[in-house]
PDB file of N, CA and C in Angstrom:
ATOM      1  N   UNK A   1       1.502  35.077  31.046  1.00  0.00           N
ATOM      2  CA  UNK A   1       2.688  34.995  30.204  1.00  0.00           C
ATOM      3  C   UNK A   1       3.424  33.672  30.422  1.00  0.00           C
ATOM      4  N   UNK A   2       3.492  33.625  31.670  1.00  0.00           N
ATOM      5  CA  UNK A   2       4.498  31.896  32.127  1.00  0.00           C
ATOM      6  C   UNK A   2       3.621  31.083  31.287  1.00  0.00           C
ATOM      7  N   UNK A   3       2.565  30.886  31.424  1.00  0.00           N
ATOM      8  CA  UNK A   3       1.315  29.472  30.485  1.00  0.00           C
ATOM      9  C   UNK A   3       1.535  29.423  29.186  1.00  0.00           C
ATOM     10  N   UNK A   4       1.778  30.792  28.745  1.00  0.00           N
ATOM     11  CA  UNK A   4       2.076  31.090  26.981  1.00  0.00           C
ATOM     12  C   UNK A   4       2.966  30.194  26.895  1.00  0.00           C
ATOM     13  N   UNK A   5       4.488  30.203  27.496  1.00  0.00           N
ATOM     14  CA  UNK A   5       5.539  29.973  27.453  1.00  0.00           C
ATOM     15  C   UNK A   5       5.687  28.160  28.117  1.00  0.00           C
ATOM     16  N   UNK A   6       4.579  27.875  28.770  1.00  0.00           N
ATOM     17  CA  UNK A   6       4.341  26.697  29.274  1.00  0.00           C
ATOM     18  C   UNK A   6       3.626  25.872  27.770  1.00  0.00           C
ATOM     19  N   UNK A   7       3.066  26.742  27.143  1.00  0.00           N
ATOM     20  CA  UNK A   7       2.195  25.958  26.433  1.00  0.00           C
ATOM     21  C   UNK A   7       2.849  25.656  24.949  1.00  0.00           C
ATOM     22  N   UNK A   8       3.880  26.814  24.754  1.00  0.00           N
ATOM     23  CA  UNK A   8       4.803  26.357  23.237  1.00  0.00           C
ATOM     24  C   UNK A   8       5.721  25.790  23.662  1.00  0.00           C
ATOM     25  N   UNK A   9       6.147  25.608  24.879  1.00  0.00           N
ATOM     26  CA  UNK A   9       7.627  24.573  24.943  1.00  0.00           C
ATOM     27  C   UNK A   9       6.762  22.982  24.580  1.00  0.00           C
ATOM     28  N   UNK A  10       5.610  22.888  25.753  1.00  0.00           N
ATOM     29  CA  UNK A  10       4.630  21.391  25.289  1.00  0.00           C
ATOM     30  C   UNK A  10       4.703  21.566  23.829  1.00  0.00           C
ATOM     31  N   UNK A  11       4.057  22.732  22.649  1.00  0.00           N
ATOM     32  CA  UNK A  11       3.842  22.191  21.891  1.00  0.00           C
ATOM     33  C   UNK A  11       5.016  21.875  20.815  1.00  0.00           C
ATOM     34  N   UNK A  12       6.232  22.548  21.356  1.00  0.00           N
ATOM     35  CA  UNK A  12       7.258  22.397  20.786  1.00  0.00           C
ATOM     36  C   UNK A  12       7.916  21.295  20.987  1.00  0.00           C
ATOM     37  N   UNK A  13       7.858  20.649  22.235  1.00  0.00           N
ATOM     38  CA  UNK A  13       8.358  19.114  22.668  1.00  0.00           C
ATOM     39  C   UNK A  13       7.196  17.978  21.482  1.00  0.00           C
ATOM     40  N   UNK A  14       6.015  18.000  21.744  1.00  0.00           N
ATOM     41  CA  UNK A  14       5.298  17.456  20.934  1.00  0.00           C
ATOM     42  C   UNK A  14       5.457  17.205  18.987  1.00  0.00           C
ATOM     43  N   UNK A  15       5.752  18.297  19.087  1.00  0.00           N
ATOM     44  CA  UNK A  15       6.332  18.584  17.369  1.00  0.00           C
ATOM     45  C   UNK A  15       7.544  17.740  17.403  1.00  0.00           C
ATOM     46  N   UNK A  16       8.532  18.026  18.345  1.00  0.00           N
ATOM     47  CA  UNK A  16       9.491  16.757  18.409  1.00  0.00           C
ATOM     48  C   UNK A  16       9.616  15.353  18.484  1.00  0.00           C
ATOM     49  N   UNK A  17       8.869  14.722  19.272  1.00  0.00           N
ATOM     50  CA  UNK A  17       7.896  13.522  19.542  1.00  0.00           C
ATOM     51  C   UNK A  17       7.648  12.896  18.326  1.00  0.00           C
ATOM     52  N   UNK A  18       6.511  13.998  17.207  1.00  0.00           N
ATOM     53  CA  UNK A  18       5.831  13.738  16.388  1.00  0.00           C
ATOM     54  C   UNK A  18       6.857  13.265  15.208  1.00  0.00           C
ATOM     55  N   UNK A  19       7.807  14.100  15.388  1.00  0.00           N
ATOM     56  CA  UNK A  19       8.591  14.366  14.062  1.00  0.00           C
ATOM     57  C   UNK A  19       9.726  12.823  13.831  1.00  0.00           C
ATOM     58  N   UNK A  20       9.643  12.767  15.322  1.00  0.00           N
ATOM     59  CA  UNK A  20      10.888  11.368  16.109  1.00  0.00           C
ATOM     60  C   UNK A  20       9.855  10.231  14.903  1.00  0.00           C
ATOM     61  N   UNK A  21       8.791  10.018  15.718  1.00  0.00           N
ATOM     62  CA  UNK A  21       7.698   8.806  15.039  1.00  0.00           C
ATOM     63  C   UNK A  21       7.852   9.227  13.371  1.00  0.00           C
ATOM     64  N   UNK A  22       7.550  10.148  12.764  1.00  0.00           N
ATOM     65  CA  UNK A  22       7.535  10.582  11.605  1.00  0.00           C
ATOM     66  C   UNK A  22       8.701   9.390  11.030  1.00  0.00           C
ATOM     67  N   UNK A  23       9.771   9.975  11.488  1.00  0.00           N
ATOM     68  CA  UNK A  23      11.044   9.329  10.583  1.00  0.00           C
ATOM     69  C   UNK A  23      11.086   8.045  10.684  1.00  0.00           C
ATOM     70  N   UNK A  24      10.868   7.178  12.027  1.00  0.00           N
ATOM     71  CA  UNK A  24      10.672   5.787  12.472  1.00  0.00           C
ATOM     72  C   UNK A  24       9.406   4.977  11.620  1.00  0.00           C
ATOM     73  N   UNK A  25       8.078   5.489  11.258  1.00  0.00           N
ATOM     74  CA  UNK A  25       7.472   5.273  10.223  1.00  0.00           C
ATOM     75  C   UNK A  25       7.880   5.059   8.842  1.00  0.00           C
ATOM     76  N   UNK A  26       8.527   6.296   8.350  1.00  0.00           N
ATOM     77  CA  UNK A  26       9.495   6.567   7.057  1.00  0.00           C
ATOM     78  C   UNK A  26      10.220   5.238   6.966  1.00  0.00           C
ATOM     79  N   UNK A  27      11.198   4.676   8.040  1.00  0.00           N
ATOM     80  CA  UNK A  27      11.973   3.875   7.733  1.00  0.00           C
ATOM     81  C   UNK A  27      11.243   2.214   7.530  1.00  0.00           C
ATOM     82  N   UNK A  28      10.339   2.166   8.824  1.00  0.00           N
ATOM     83  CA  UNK A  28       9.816   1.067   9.050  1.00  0.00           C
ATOM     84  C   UNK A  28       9.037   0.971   7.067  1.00  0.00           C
ATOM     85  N   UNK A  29       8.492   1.585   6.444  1.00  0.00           N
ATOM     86  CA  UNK A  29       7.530   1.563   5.246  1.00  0.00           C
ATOM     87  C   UNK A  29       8.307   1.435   4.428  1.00  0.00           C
ATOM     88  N   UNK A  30       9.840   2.349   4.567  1.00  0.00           N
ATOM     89  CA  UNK A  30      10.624   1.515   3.444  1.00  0.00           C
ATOM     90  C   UNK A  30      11.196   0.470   3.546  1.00  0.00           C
ATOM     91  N   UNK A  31      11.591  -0.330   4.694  1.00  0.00           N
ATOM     92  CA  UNK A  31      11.803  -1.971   4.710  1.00  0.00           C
ATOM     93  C   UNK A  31      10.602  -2.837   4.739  1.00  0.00           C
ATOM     94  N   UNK A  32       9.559  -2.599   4.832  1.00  0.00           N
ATOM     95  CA  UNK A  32       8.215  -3.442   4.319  1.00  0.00           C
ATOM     96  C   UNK A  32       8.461  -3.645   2.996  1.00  0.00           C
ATOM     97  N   UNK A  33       8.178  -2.271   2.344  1.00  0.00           N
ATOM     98  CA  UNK A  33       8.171  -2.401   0.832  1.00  0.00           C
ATOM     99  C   UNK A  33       9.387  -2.341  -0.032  1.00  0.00           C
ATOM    100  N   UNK A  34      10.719  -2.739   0.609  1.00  0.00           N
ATOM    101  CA  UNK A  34      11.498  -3.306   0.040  1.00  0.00           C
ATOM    102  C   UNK A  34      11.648  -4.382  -1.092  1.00  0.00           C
ATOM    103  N   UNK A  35      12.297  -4.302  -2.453  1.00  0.00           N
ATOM    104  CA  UNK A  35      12.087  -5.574  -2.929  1.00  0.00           C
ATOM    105  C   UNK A  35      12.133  -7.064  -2.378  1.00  0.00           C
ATOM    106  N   UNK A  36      13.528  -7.288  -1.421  1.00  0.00           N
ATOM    107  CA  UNK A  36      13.746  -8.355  -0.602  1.00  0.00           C
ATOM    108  C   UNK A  36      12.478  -8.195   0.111  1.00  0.00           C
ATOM    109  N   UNK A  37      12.088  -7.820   0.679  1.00  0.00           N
ATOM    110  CA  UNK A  37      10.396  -7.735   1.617  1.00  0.00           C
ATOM    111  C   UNK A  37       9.312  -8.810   1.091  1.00  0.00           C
ATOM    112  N   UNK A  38       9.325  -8.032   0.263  1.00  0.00           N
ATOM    113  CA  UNK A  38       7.795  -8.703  -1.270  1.00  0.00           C
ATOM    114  C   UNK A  38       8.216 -10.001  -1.708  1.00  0.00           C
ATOM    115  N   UNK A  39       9.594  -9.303  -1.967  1.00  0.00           N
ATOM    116  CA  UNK A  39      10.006 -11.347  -2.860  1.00  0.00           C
ATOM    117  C   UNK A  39      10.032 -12.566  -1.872  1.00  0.00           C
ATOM    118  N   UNK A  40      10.098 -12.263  -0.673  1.00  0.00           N
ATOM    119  CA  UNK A  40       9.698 -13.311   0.393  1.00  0.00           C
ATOM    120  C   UNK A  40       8.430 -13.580   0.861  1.00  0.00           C
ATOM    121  N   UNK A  41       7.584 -12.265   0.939  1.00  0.00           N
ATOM    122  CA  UNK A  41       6.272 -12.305   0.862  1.00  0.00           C
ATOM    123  C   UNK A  41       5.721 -12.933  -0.731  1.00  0.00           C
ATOM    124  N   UNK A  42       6.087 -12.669  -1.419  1.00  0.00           N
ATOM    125  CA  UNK A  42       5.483 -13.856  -2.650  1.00  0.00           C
ATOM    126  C   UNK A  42       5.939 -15.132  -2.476  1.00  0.00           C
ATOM    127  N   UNK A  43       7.167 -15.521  -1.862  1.00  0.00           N
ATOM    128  CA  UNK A  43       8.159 -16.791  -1.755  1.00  0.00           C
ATOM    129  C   UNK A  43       6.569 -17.637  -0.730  1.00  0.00           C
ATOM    130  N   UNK A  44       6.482 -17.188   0.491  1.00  0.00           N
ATOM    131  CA  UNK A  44       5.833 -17.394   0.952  1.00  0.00           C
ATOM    132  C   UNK A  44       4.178 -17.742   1.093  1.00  0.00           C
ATOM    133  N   UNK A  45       4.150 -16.706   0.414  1.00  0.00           N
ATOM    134  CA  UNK A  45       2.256 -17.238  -0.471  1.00  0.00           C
ATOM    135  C   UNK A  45       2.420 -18.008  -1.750  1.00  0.00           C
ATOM    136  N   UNK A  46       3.276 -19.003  -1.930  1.00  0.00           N
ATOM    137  CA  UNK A  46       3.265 -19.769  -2.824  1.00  0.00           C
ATOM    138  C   UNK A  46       3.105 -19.706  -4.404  1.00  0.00           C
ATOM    139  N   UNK A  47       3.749 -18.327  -4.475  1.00  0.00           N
ATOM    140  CA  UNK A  47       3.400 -17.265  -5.922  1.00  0.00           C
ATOM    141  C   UNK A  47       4.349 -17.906  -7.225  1.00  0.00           C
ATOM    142  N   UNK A  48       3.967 -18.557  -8.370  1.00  0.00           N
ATOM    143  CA  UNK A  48       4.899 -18.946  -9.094  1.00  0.00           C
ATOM    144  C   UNK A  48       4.958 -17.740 -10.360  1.00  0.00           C
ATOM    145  N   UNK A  49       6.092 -17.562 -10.901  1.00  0.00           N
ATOM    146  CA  UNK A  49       6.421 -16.912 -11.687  1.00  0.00           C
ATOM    147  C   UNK A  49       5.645 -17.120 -13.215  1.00  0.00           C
ATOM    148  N   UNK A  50       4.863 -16.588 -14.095  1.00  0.00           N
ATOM    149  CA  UNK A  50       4.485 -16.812 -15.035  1.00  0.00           C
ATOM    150  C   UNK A  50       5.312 -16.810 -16.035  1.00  0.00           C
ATOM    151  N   UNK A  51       5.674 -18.041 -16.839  1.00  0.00           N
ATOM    152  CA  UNK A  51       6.897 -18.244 -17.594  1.00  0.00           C
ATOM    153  C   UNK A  51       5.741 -17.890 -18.991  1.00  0.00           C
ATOM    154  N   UNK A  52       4.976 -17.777 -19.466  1.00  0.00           N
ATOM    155  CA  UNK A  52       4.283 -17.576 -20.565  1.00  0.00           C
ATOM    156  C   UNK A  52       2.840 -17.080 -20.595  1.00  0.00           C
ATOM    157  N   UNK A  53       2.960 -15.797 -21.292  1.00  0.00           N
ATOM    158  CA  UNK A  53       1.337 -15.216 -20.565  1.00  0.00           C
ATOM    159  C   UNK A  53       0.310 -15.624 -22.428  1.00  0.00           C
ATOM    160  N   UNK A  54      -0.486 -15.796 -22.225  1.00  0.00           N
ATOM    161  CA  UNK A  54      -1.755 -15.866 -23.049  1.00  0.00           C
ATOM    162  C   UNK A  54      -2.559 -14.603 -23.245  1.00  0.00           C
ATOM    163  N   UNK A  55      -3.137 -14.481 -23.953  1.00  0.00           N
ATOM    164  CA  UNK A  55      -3.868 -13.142 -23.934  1.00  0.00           C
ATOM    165  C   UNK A  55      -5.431 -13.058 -24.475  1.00  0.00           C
ATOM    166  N   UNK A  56      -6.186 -13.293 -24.285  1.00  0.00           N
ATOM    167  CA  UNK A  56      -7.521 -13.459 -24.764  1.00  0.00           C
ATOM    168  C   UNK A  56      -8.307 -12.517 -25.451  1.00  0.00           C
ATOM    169  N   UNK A  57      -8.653 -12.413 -26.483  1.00  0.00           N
ATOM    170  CA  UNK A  57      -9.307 -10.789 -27.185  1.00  0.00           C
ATOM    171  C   UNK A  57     -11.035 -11.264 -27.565  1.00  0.00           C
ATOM    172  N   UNK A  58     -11.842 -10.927 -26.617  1.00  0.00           N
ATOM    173  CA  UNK A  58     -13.143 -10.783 -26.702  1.00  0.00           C
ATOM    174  C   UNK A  58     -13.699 -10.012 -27.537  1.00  0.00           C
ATOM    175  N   UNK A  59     -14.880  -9.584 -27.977  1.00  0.00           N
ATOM    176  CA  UNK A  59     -15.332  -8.784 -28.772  1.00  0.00           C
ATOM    177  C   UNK A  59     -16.749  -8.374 -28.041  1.00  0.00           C
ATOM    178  N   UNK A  60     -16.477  -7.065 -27.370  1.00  0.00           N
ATOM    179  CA  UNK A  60     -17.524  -6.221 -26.560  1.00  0.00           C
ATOM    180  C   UNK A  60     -18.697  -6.671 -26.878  1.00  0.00           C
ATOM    181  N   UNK A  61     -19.100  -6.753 -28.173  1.00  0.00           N
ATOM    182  CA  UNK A  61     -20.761  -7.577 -28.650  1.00  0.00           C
ATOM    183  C   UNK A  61     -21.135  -8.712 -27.804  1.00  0.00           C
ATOM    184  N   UNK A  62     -20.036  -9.293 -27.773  1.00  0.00           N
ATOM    185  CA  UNK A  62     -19.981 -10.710 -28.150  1.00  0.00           C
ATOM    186  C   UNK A  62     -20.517 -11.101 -26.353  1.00  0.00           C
ATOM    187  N   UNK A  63     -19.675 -10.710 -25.020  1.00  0.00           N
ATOM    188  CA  UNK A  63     -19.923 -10.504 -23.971  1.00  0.00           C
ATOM    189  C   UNK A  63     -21.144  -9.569 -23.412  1.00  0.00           C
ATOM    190  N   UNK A  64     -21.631  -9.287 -24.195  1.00  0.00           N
ATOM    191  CA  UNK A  64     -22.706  -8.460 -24.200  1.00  0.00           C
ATOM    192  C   UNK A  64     -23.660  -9.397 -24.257  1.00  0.00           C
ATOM    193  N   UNK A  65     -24.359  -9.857 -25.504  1.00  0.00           N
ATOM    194  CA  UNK A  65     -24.842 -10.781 -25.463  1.00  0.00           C
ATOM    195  C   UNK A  65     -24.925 -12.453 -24.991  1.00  0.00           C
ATOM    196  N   UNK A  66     -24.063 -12.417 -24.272  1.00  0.00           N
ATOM    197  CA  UNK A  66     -23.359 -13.716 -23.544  1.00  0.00           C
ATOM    198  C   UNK A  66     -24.364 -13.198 -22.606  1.00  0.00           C
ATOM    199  N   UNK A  67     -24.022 -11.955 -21.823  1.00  0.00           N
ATOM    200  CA  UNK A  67     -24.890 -11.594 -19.931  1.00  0.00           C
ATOM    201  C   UNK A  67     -26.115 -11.594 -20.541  1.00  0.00           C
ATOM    202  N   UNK A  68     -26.670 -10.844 -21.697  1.00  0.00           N
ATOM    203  CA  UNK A  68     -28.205 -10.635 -21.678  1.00  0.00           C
ATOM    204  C   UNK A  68     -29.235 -12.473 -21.709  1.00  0.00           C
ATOM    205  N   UNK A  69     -27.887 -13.267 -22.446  1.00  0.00           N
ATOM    206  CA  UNK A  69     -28.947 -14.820 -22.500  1.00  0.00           C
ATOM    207  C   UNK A  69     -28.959 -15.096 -21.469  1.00  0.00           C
ATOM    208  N   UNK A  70     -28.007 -14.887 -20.447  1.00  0.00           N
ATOM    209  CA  UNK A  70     -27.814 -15.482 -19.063  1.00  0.00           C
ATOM    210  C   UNK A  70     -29.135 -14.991 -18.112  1.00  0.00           C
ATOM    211  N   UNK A  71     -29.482 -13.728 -18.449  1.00  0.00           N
ATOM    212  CA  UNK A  71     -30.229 -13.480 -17.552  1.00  0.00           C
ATOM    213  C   UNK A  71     -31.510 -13.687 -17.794  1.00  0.00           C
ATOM    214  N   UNK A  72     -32.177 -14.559 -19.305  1.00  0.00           N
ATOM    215  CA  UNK A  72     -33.656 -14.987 -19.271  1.00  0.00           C
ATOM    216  C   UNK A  72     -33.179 -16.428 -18.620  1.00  0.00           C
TER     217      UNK A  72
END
């Protein structure tokens, strides 16, 4: 009976432990992925803002037969 009682207080301290890290994770993942986070992490990898996007419209045939000449 004492071991029973030895063995849910451990696993009850442990669940506590676990639960401590739990929330310390939680917080640490939401200041990573913070906007301020990223926008310095892009600042930093030298990321420029695309002031005008282009858009290219292929025609499935068309790339199709593009790979098949490529490959004789």
């Amino acid at each position: 009976m004492i071991g029973k009682i030895y063995l849910i207080q451990n696993y009850q301290r442990e669940i506590k432990e676990l639960s401590q890290e739990n929330k310390a994770l939680q917080v640490d993942f939401s200041q990573v992925n913070s906007l301020p986070a990223i926008e310095t992490l892009v600042r930093n990898l030298n990321f420029e803002k695309a002031e005008k996007i282009h858009y290219i419209q292929a025609l499935e045939s068309h790339v199709v037969a593009e790979k098949l000449l490529q490959t004789k």
